[in-house]
C-alpha atoms as a PDB file:
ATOM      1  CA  UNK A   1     -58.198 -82.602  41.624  1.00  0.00           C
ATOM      2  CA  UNK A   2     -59.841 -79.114  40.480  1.00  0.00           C
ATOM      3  CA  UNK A   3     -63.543 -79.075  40.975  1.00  0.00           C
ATOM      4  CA  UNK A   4     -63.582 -76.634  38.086  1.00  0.00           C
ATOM      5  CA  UNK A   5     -61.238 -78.988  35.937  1.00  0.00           C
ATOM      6  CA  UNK A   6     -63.217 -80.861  32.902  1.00  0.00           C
ATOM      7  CA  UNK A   7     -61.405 -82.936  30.417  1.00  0.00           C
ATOM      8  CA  UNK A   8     -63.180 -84.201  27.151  1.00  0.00           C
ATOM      9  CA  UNK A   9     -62.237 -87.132  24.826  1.00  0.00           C
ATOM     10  CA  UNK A  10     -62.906 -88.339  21.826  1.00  0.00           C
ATOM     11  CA  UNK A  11     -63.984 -92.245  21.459  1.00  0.00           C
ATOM     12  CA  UNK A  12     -60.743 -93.189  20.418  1.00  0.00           C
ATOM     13  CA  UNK A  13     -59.159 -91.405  22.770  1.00  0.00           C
ATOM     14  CA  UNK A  14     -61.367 -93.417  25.281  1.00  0.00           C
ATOM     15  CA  UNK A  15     -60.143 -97.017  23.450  1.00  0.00           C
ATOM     16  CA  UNK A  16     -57.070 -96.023  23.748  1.00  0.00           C
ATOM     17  CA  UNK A  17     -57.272 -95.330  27.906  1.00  0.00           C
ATOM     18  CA  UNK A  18     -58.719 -98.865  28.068  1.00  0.00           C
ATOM     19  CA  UNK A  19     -56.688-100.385  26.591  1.00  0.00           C
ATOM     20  CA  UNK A  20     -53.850 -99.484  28.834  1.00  0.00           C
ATOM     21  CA  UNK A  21     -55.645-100.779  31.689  1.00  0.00           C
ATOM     22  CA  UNK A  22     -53.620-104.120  32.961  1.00  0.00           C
ATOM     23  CA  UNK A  23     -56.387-105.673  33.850  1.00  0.00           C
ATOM     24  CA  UNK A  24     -55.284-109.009  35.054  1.00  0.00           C
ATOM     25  CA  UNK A  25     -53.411-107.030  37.824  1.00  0.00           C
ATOM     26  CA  UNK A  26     -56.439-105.359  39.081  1.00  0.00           C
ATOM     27  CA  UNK A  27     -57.911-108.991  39.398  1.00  0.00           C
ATOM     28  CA  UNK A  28     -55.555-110.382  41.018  1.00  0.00           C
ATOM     29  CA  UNK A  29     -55.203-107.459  43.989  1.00  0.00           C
ATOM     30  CA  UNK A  30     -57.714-108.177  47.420  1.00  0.00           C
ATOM     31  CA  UNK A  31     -60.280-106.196  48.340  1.00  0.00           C
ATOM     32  CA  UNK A  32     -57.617-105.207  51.591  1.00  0.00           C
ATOM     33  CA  UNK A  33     -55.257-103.877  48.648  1.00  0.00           C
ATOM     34  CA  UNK A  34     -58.013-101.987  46.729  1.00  0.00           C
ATOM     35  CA  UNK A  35     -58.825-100.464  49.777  1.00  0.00           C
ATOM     36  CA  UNK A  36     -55.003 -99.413  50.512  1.00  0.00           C
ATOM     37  CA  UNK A  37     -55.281 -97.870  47.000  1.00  0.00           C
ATOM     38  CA  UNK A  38     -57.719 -96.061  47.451  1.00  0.00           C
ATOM     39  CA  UNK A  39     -56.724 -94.137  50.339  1.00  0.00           C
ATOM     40  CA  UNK A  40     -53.723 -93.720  49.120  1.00  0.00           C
ATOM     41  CA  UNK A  41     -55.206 -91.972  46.103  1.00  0.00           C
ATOM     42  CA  UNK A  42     -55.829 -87.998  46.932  1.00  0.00           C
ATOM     43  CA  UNK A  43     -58.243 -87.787  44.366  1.00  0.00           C
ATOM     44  CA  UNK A  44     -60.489 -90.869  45.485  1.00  0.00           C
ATOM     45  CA  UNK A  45     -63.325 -89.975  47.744  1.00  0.00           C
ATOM     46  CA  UNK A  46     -65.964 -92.101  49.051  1.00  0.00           C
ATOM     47  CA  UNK A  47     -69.646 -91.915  47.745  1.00  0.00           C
ATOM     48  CA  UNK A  48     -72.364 -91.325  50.293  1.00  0.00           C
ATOM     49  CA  UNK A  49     -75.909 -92.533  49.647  1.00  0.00           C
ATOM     50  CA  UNK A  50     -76.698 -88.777  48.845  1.00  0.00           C
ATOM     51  CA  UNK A  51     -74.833 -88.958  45.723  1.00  0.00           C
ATOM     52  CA  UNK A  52     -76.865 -92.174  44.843  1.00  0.00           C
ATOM     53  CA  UNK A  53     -80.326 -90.380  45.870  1.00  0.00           C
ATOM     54  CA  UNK A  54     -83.070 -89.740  43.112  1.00  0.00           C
ATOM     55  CA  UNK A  55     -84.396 -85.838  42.951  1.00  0.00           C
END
């Protein structure tokens, strides 16, 4: 993913994104599968308490 890459939409737009989320399968996957996912994923990358710190 392009740090320089920003993508607005409209509310709608929005519904409509959620609404295609199935979200009984991401219930029903473990935490073990999540994880999997997630590094899998080559735009995922893990938070570090800095990006939670208050300035």
């Amino acid at each position: 993913m392009s740090e320089n890459t920003i993508t607005t939409v409209s509310a709608d737009e929005l519904n409509d994104m959620e609404s295609q989320t199935d979200w009984e399968a991401l219930q029903a996957k473990t935490d073990a599968e999540i994880q999997r996912d997630i590094a899998s994923d080559p735009d995922a990358h893990a938070l570090d308490a800095d990006w939670f710190g208050t300035k």
